[in-house]
C-alpha atoms as a PDB file:
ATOM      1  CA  UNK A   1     -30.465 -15.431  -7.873  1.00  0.00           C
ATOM      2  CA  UNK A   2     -30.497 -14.260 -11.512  1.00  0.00           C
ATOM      3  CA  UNK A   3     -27.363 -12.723 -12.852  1.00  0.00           C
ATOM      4  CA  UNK A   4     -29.403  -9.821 -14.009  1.00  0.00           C
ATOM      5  CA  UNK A   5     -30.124  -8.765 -10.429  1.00  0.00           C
ATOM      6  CA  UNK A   6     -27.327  -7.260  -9.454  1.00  0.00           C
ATOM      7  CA  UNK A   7     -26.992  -5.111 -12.923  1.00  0.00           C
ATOM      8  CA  UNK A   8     -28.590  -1.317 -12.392  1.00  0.00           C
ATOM      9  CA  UNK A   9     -31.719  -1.479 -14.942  1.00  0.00           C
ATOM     10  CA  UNK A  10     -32.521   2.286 -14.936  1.00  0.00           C
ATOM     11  CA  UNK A  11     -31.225   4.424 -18.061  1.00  0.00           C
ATOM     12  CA  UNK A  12     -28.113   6.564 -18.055  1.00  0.00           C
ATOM     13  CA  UNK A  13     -28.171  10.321 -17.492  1.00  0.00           C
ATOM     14  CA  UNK A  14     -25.486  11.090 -19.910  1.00  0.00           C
ATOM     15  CA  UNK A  15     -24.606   8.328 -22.032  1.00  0.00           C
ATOM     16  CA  UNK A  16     -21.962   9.931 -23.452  1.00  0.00           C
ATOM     17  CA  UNK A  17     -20.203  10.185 -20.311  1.00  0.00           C
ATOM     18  CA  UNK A  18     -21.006   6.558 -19.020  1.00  0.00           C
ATOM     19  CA  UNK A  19     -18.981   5.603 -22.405  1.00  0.00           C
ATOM     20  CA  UNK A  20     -16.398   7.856 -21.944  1.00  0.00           C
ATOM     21  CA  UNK A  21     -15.866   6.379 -18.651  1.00  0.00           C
ATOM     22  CA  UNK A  22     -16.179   2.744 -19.072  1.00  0.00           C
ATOM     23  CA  UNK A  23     -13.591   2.731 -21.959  1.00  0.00           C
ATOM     24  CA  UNK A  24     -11.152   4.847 -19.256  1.00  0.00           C
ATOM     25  CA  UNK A  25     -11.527   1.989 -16.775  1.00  0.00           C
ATOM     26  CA  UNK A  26      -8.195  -0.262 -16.506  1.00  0.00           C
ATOM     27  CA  UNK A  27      -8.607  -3.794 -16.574  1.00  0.00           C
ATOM     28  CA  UNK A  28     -10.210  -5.972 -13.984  1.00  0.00           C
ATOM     29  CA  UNK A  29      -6.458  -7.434 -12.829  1.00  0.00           C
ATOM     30  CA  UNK A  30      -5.256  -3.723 -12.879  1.00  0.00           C
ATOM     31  CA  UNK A  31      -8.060  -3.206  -9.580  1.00  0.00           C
ATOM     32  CA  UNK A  32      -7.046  -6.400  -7.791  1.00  0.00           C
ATOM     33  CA  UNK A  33      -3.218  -5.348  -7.644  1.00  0.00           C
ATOM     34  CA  UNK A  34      -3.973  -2.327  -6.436  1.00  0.00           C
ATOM     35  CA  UNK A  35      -6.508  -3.759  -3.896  1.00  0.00           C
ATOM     36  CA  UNK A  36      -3.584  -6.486  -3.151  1.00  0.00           C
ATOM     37  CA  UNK A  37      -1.174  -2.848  -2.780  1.00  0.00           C
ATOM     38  CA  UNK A  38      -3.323  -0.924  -0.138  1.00  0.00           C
ATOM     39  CA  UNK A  39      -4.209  -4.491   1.541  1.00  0.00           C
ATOM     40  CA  UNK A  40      -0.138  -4.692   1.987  1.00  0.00           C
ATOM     41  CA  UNK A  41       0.356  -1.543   3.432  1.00  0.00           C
ATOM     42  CA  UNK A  42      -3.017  -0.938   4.876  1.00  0.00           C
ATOM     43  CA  UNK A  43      -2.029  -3.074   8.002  1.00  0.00           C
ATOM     44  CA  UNK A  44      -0.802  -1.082  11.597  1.00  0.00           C
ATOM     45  CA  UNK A  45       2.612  -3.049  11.491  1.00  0.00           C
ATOM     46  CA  UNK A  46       3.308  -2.716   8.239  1.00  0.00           C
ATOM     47  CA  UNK A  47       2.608   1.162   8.665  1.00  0.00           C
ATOM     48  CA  UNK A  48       4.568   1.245  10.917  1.00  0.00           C
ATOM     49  CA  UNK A  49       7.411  -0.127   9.358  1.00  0.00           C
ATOM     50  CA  UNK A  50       6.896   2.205   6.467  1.00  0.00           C
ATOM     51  CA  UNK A  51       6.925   5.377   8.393  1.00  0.00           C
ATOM     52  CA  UNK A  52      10.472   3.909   9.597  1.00  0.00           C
ATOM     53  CA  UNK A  53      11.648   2.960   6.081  1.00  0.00           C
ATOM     54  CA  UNK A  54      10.584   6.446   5.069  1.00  0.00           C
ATOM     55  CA  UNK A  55      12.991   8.570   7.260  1.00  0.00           C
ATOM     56  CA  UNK A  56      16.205   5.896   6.654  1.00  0.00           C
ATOM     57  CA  UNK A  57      16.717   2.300   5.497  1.00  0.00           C
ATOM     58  CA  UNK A  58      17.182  -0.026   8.383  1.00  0.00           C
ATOM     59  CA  UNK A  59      17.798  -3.387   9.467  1.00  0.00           C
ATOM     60  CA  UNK A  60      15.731  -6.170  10.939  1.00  0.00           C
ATOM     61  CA  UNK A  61      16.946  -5.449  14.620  1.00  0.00           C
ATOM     62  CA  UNK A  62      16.556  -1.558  14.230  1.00  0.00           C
ATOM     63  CA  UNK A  63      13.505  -2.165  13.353  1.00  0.00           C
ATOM     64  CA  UNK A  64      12.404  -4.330  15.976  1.00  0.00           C
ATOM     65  CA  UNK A  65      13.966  -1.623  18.299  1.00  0.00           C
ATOM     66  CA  UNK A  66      12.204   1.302  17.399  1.00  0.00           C
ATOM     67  CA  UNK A  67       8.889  -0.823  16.924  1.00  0.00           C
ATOM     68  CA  UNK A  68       8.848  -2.589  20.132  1.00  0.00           C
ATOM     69  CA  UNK A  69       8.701  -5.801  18.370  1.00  0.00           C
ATOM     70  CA  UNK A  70      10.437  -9.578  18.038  1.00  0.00           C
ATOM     71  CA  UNK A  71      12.698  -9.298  15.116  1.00  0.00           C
ATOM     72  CA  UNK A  72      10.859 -12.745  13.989  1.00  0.00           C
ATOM     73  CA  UNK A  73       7.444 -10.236  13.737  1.00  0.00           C
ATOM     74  CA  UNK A  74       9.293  -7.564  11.854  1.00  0.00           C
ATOM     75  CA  UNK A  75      10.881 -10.124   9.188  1.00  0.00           C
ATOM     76  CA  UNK A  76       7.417 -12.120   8.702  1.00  0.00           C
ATOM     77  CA  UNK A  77       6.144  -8.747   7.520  1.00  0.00           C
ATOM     78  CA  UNK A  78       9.215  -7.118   6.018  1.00  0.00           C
ATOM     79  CA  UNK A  79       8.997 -10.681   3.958  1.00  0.00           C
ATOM     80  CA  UNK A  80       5.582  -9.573   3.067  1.00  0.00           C
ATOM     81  CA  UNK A  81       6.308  -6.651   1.993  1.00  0.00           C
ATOM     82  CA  UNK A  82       9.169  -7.130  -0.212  1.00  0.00           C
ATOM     83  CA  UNK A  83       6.980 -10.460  -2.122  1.00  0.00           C
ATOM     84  CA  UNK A  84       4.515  -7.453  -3.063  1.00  0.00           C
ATOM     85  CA  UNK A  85       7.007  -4.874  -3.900  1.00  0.00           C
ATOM     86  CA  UNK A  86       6.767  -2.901  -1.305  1.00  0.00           C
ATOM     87  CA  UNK A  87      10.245  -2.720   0.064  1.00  0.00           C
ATOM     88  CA  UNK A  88      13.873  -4.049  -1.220  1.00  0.00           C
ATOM     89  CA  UNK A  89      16.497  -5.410   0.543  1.00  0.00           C
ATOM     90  CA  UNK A  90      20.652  -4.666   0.175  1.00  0.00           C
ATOM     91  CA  UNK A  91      23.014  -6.658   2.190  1.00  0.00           C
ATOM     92  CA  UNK A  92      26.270  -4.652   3.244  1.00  0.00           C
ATOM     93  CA  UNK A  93      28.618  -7.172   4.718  1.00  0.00           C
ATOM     94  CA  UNK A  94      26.719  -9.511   7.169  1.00  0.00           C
ATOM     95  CA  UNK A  95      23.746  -7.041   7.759  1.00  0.00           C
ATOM     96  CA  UNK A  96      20.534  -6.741   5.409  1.00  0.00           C
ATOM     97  CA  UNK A  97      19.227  -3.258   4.911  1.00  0.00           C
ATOM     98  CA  UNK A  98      15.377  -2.624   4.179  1.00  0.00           C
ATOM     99  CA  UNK A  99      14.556   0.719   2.536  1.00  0.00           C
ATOM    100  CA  UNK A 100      11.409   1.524   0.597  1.00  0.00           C
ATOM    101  CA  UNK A 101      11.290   0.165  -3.396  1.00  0.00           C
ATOM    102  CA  UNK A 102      10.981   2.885  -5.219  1.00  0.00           C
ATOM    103  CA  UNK A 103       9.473   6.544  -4.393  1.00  0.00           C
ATOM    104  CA  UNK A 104       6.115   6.021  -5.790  1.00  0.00           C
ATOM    105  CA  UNK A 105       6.073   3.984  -2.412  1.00  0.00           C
ATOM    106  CA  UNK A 106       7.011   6.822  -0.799  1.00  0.00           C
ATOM    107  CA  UNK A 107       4.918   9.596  -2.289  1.00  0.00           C
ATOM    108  CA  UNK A 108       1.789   7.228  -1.759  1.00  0.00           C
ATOM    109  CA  UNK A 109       2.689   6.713   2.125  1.00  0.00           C
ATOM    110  CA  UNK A 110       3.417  10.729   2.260  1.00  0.00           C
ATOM    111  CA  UNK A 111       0.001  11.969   0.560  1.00  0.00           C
ATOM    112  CA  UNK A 112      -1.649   9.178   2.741  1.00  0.00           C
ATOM    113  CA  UNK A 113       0.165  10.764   5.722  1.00  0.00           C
ATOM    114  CA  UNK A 114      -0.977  14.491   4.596  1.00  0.00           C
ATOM    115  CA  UNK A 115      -4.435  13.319   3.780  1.00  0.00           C
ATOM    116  CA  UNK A 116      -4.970  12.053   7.557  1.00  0.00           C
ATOM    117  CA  UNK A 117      -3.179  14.424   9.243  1.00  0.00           C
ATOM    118  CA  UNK A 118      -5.135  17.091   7.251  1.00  0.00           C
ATOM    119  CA  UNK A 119      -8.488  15.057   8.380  1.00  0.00           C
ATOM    120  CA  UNK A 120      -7.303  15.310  11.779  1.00  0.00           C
ATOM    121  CA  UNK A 121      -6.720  18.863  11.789  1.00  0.00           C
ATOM    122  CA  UNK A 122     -10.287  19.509  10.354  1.00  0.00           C
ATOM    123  CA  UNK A 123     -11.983  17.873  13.758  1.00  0.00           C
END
């Protein structure tokens, strides 16, 4: 298939704009990290674990406890999460605490959180 194909060949409406908005766009790595973010934290588990980390920072057993899961589940994706950014770690004596990295983490999860619940409401 020629390369060409897949390129729209019909003339913009407002050229100006098209411009405007093609110089605004970040780069193409800029899109796959944020792809690679909401692919993190677009799984159930991990969701999960977020809405936990939200309300207080917890431990791997905690965790499992309120989840209903092996702590060896919970640490696979707490690992996850923490490799993308997601979610730090402090140990306190012989016990690790996960909490969420920084509150951009936490302002994404809550307007994702309004956004469905909002959704919900409207049905």
């Amino acid at each position: 298939m020629p390369k060409n194909e897949f390129i729209c060949d019909c003339h913009p409406i407002d050229e100006e704009l098209v411009i405007k908005t093609k110089k605004a766009l970040p780069k193409n790595e800029t899109f796959k990290s944020l792809a690679g973010f909401f692919s993190i934290i677009g799984d159930n588990t991990r969701c999960k674990i977020l809405f936990a980390l939200k309300e207080n920072p917890m431990c791997v057993c905690d965790l499992a406890n309120v989840l209903s899961m092996t702590k060896s589940s919970i640490s696979h994706q707490l690992n996850k999460m923490k490799t993308a950014g997601v979610v730090k770690c402090e140990k306190i004596g012989k016990q690790v605490f996960y909490s969420l990295d920084d509150n951009h983490v936490f302002e994404i999860f809550d307007i994702s959180l309004k956004h469905i619940n909002h959704k919900f409401k409207e049905n």
